[in-house]
C-alpha atoms as a PDB file:
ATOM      1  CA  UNK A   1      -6.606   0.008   0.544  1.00  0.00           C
ATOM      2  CA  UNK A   2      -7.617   1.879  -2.166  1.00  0.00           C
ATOM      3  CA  UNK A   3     -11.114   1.148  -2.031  1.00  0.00           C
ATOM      4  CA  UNK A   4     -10.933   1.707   1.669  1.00  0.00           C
ATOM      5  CA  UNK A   5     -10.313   5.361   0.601  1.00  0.00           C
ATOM      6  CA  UNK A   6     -12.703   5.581  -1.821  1.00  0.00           C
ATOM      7  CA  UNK A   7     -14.841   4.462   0.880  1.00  0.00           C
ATOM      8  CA  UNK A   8     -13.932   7.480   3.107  1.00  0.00           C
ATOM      9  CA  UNK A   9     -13.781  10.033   0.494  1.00  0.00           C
ATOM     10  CA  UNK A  10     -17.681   9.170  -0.477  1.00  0.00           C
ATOM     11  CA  UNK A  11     -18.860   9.171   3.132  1.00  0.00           C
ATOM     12  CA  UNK A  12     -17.174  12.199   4.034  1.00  0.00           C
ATOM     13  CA  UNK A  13     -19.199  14.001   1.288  1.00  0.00           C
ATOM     14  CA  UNK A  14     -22.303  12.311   2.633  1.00  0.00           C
ATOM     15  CA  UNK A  15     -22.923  10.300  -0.788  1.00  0.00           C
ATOM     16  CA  UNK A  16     -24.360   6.931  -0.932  1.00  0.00           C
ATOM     17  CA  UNK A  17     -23.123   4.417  -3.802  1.00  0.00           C
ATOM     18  CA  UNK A  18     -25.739   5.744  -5.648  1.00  0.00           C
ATOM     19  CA  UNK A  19     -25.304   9.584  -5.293  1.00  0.00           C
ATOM     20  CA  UNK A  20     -21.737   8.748  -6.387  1.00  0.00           C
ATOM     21  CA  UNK A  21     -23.351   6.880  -9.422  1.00  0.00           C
ATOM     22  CA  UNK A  22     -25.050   9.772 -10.331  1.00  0.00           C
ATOM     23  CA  UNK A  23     -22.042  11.836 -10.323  1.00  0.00           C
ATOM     24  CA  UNK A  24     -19.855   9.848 -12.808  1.00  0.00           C
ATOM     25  CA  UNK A  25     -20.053   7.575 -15.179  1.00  0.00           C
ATOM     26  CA  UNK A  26     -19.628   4.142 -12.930  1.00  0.00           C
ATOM     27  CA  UNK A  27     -22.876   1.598 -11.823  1.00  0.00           C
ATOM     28  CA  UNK A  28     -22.786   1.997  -8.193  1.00  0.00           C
ATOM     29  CA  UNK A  29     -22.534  -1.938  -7.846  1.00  0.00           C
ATOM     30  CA  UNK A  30     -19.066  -1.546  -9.463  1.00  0.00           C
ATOM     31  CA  UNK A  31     -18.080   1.146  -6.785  1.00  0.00           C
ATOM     32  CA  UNK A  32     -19.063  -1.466  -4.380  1.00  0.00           C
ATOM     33  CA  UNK A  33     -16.358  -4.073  -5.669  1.00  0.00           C
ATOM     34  CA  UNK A  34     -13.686  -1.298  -5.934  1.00  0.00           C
ATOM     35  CA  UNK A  35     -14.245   0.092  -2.418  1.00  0.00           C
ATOM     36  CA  UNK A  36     -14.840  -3.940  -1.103  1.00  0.00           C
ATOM     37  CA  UNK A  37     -11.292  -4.677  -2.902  1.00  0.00           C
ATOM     38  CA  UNK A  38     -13.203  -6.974  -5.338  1.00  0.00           C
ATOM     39  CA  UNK A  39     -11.919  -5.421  -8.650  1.00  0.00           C
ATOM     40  CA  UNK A  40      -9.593  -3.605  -9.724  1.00  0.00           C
ATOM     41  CA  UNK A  41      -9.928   0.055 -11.195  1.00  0.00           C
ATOM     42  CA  UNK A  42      -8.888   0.570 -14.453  1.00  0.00           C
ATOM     43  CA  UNK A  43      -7.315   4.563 -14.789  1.00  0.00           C
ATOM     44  CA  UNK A  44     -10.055   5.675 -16.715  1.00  0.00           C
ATOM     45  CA  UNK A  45     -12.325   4.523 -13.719  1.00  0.00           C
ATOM     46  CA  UNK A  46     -10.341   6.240 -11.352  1.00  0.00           C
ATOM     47  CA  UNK A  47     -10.930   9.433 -12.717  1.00  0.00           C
ATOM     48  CA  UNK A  48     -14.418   8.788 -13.223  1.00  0.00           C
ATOM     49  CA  UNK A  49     -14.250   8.361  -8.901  1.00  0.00           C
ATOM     50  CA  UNK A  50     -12.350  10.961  -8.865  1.00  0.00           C
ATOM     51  CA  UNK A  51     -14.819  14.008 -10.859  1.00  0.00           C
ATOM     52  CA  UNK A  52     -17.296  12.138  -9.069  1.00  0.00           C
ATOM     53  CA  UNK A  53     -15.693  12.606  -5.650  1.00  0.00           C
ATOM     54  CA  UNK A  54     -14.728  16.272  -6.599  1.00  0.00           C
ATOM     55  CA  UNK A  55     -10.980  15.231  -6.223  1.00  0.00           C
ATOM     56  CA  UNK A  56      -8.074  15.585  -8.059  1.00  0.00           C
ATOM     57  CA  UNK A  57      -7.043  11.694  -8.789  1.00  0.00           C
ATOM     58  CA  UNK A  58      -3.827  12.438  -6.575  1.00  0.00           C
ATOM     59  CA  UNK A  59      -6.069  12.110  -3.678  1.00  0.00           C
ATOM     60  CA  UNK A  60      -7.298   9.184  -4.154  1.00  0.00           C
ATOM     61  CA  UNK A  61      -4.041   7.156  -3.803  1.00  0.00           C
ATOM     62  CA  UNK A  62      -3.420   9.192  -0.382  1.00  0.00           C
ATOM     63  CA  UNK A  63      -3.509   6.153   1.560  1.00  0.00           C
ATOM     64  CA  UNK A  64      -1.986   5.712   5.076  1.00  0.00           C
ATOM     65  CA  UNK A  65       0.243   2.467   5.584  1.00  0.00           C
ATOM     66  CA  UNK A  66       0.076   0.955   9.262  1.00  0.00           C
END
């Protein structure tokens, strides 16, 4: 779920894994596992995603529940 929105959040700004990279301090392979569920995000790694994704870390975790 969370990656799922990471996911969004980077496509809706038009960024590939590696524009992200670029943007913060993350390999873009480990953006892959986070937004493919594979590992979990430590905080400090969130808010790199998060300055990266021009967010505020809040809306990251804005996740919809079916």
């Amino acid at each position: 779920m969370f990656g799922e929105r990471v996911a969004e959040l980077r496509t809706k700004r038009g960024l590939s894994l590696r524009d992200l990279e670029s943007e913060c301090n993350l390999d873009h392979s480990n953006i892959s596992k986070i937004e493919k569920g594979k590992i979990n995000p430590s905080l400090i790694t969130i808010l790199e995603l998060s300055k990266g994704l021009g967010v505020h870390p809040k809306k990251l975790f804005e996740i919809e529940f079916e």
